[in-house]
PDB file of N, CA and C in Angstrom:
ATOM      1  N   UNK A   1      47.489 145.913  52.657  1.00  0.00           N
ATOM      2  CA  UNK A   1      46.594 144.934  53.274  1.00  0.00           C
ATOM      3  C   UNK A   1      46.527 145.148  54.778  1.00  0.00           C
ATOM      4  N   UNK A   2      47.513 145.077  55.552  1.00  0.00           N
ATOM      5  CA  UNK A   2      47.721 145.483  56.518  1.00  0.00           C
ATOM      6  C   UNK A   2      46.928 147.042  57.311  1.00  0.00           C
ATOM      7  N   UNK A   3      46.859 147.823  56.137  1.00  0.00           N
ATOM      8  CA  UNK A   3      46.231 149.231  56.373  1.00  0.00           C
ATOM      9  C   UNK A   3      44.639 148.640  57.011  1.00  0.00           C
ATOM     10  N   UNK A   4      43.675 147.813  56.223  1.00  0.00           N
ATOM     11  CA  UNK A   4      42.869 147.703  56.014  1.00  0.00           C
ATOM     12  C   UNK A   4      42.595 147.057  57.544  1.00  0.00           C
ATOM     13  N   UNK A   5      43.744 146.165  57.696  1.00  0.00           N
ATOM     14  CA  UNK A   5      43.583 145.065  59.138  1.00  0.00           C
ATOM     15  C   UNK A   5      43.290 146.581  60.105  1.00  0.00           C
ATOM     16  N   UNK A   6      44.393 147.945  60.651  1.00  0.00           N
ATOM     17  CA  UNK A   6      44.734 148.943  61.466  1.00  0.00           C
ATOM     18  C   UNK A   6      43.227 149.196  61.355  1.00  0.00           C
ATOM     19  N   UNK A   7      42.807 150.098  60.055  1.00  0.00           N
ATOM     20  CA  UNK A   7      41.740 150.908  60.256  1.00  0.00           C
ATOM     21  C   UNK A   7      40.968 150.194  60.682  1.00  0.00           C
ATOM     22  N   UNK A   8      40.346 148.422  60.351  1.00  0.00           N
ATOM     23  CA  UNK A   8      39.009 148.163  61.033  1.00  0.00           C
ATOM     24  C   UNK A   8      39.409 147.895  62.864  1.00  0.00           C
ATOM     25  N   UNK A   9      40.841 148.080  63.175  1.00  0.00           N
ATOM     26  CA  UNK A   9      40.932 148.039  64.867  1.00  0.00           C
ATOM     27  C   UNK A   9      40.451 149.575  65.371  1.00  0.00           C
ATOM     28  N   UNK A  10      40.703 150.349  64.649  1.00  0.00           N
ATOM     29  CA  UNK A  10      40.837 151.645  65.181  1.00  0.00           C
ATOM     30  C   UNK A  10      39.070 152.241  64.758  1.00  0.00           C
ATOM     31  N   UNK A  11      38.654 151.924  64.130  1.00  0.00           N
ATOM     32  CA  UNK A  11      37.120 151.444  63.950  1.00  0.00           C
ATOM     33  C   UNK A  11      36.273 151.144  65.347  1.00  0.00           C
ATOM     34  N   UNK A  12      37.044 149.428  65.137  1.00  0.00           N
ATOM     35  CA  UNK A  12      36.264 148.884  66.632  1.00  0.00           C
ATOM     36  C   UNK A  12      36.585 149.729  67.883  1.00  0.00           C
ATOM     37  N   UNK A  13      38.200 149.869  68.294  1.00  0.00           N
ATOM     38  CA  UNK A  13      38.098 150.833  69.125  1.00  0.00           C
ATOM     39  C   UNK A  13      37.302 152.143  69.371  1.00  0.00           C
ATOM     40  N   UNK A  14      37.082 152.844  68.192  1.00  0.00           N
ATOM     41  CA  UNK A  14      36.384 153.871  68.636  1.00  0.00           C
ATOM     42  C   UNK A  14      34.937 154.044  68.674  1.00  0.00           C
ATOM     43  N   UNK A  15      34.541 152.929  68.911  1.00  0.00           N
ATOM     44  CA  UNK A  15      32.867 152.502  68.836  1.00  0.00           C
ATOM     45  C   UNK A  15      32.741 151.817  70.154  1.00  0.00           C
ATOM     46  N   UNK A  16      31.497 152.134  70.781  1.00  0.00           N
ATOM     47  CA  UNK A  16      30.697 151.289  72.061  1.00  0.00           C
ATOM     48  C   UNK A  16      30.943 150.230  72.133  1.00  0.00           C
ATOM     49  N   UNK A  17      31.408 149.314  73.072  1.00  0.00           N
ATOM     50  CA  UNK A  17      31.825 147.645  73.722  1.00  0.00           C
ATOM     51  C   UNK A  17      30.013 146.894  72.079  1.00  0.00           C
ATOM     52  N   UNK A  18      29.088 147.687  73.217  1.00  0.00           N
ATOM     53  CA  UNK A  18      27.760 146.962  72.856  1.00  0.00           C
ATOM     54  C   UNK A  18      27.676 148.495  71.877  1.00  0.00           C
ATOM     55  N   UNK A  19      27.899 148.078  70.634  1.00  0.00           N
ATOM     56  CA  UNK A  19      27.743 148.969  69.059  1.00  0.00           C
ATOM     57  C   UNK A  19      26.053 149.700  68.991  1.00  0.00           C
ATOM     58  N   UNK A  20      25.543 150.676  69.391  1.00  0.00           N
ATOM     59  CA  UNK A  20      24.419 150.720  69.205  1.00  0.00           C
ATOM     60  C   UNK A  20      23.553 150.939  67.906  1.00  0.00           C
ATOM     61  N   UNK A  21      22.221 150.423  68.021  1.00  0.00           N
ATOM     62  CA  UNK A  21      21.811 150.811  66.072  1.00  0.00           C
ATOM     63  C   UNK A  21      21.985 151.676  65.475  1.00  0.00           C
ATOM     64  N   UNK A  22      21.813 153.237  66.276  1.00  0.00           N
ATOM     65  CA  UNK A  22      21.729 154.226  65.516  1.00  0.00           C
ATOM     66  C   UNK A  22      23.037 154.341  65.141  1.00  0.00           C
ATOM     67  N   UNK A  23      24.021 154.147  65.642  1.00  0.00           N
ATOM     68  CA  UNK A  23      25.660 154.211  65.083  1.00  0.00           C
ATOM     69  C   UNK A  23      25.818 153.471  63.860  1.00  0.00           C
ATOM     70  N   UNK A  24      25.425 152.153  64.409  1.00  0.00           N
ATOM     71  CA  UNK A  24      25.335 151.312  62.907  1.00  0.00           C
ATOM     72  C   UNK A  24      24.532 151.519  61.958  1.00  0.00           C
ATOM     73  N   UNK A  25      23.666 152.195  61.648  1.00  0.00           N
ATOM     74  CA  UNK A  25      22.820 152.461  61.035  1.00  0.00           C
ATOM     75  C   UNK A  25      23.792 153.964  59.901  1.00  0.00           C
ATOM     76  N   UNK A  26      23.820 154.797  60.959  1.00  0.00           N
ATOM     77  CA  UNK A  26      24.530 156.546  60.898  1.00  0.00           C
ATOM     78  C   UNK A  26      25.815 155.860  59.789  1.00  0.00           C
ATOM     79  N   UNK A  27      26.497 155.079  60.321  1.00  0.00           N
ATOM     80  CA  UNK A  27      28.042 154.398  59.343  1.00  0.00           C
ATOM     81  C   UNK A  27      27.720 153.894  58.294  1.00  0.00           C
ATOM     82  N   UNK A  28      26.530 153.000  58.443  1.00  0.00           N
ATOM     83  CA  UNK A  28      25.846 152.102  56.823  1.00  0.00           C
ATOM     84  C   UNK A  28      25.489 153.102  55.815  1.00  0.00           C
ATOM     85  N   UNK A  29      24.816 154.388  56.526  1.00  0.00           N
ATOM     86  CA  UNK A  29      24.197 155.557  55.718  1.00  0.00           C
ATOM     87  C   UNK A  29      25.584 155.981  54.776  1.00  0.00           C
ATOM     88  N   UNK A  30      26.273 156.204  55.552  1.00  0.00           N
ATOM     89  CA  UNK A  30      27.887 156.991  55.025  1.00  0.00           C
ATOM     90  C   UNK A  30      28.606 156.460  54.187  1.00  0.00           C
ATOM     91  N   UNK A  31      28.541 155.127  54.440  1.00  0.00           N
ATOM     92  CA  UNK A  31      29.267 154.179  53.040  1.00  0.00           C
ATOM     93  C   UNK A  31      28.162 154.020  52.332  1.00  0.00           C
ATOM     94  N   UNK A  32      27.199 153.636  52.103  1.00  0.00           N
ATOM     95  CA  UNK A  32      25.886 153.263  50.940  1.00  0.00           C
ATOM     96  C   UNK A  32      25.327 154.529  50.568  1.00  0.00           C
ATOM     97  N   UNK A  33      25.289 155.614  51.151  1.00  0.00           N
ATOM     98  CA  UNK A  33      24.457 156.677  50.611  1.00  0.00           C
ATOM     99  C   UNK A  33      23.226 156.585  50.693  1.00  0.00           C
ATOM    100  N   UNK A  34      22.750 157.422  49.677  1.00  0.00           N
ATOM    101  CA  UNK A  34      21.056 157.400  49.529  1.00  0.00           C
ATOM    102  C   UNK A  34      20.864 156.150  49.125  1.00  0.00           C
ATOM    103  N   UNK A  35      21.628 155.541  48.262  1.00  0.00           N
ATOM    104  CA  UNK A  35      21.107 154.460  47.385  1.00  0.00           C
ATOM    105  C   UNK A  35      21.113 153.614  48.298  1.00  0.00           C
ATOM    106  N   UNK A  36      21.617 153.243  49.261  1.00  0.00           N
ATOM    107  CA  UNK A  36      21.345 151.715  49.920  1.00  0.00           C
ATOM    108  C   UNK A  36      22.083 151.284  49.326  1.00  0.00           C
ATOM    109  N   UNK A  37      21.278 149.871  49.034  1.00  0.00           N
ATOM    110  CA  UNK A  37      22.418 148.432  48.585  1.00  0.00           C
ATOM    111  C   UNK A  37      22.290 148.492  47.245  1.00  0.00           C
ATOM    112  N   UNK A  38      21.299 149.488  46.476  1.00  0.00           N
ATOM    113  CA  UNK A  38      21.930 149.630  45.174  1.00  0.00           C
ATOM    114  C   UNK A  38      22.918 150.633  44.321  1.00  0.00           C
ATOM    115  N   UNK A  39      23.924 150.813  46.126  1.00  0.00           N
ATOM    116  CA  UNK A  39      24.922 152.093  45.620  1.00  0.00           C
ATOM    117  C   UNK A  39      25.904 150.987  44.388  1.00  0.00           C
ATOM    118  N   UNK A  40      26.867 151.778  43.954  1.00  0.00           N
ATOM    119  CA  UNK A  40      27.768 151.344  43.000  1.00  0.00           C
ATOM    120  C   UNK A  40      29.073 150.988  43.496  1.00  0.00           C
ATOM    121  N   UNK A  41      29.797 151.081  43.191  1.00  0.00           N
ATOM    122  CA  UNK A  41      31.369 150.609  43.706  1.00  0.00           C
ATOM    123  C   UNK A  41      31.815 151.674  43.691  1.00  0.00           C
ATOM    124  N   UNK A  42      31.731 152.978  43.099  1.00  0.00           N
ATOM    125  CA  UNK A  42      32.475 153.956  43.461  1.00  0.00           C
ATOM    126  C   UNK A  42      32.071 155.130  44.535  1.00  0.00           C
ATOM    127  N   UNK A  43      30.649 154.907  44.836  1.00  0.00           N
ATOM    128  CA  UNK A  43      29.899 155.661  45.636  1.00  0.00           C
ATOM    129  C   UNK A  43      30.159 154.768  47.011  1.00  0.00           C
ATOM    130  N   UNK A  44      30.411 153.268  46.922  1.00  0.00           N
ATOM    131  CA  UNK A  44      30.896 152.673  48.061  1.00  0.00           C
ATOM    132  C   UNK A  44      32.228 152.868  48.642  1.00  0.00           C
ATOM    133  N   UNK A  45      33.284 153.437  47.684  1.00  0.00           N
ATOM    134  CA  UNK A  45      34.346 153.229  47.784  1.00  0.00           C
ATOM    135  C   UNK A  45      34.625 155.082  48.494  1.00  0.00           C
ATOM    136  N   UNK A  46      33.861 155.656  47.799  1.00  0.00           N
ATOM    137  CA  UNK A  46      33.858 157.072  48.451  1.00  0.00           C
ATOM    138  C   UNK A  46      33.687 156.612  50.483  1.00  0.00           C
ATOM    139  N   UNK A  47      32.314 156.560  50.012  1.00  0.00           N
ATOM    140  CA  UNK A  47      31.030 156.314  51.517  1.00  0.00           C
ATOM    141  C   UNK A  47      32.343 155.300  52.964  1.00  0.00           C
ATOM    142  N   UNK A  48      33.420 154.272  52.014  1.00  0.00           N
ATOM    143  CA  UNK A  48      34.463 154.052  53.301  1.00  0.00           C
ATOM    144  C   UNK A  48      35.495 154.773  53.127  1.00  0.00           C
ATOM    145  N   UNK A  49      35.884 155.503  52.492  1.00  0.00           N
ATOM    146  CA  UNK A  49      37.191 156.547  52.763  1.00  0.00           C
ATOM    147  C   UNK A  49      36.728 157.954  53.553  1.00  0.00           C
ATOM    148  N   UNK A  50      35.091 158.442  53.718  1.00  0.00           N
ATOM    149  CA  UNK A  50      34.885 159.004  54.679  1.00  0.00           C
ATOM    150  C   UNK A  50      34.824 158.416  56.295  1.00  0.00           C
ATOM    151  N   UNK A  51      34.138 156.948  56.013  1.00  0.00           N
ATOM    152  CA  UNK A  51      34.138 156.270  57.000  1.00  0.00           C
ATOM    153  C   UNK A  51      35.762 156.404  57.735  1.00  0.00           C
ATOM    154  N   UNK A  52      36.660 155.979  57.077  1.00  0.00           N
ATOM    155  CA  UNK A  52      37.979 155.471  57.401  1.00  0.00           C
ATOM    156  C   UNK A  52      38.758 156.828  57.852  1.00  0.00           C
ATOM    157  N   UNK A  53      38.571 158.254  57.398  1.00  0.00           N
ATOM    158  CA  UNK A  53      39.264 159.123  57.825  1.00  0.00           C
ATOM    159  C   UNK A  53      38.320 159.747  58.810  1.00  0.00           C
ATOM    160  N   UNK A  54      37.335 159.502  59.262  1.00  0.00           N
ATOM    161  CA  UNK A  54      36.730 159.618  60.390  1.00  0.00           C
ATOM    162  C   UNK A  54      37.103 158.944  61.780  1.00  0.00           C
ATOM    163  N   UNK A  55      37.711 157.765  61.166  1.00  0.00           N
ATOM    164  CA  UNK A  55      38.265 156.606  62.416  1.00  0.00           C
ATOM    165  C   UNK A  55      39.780 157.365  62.448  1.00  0.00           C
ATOM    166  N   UNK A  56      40.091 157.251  61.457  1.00  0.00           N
ATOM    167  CA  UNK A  56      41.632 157.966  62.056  1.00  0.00           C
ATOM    168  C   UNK A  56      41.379 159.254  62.376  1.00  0.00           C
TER     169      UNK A  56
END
């Protein structure tokens, strides 16, 4: 549980004070994929373990 608290600090840290869209946008792409919001749970679950070993 604790893991989850680290990675979203080390997240915020390594992102702009003021987060810009295309970043947020570029990260949403990476966890959702092509599909958007009708990815699945395992294509989501992929899309933040790239997210997450990108932050670390």
């Amino acid at each position: 549980f604790n893991r989850g608290s680290s990675a979203m600090q080390h997240y915020v840290a390594s992102r702009p004070m003021f987060i810009d869209v295309e970043v947020m946008s570029a990260d949403t792409r990476l966890v959702l994929g092509d599909q958007g919001i009708q990815a699945g749970p395992s294509s989501i679950g992929r899309g933040l373990s790239s997210l997450y070993k990108e932050i670390i």
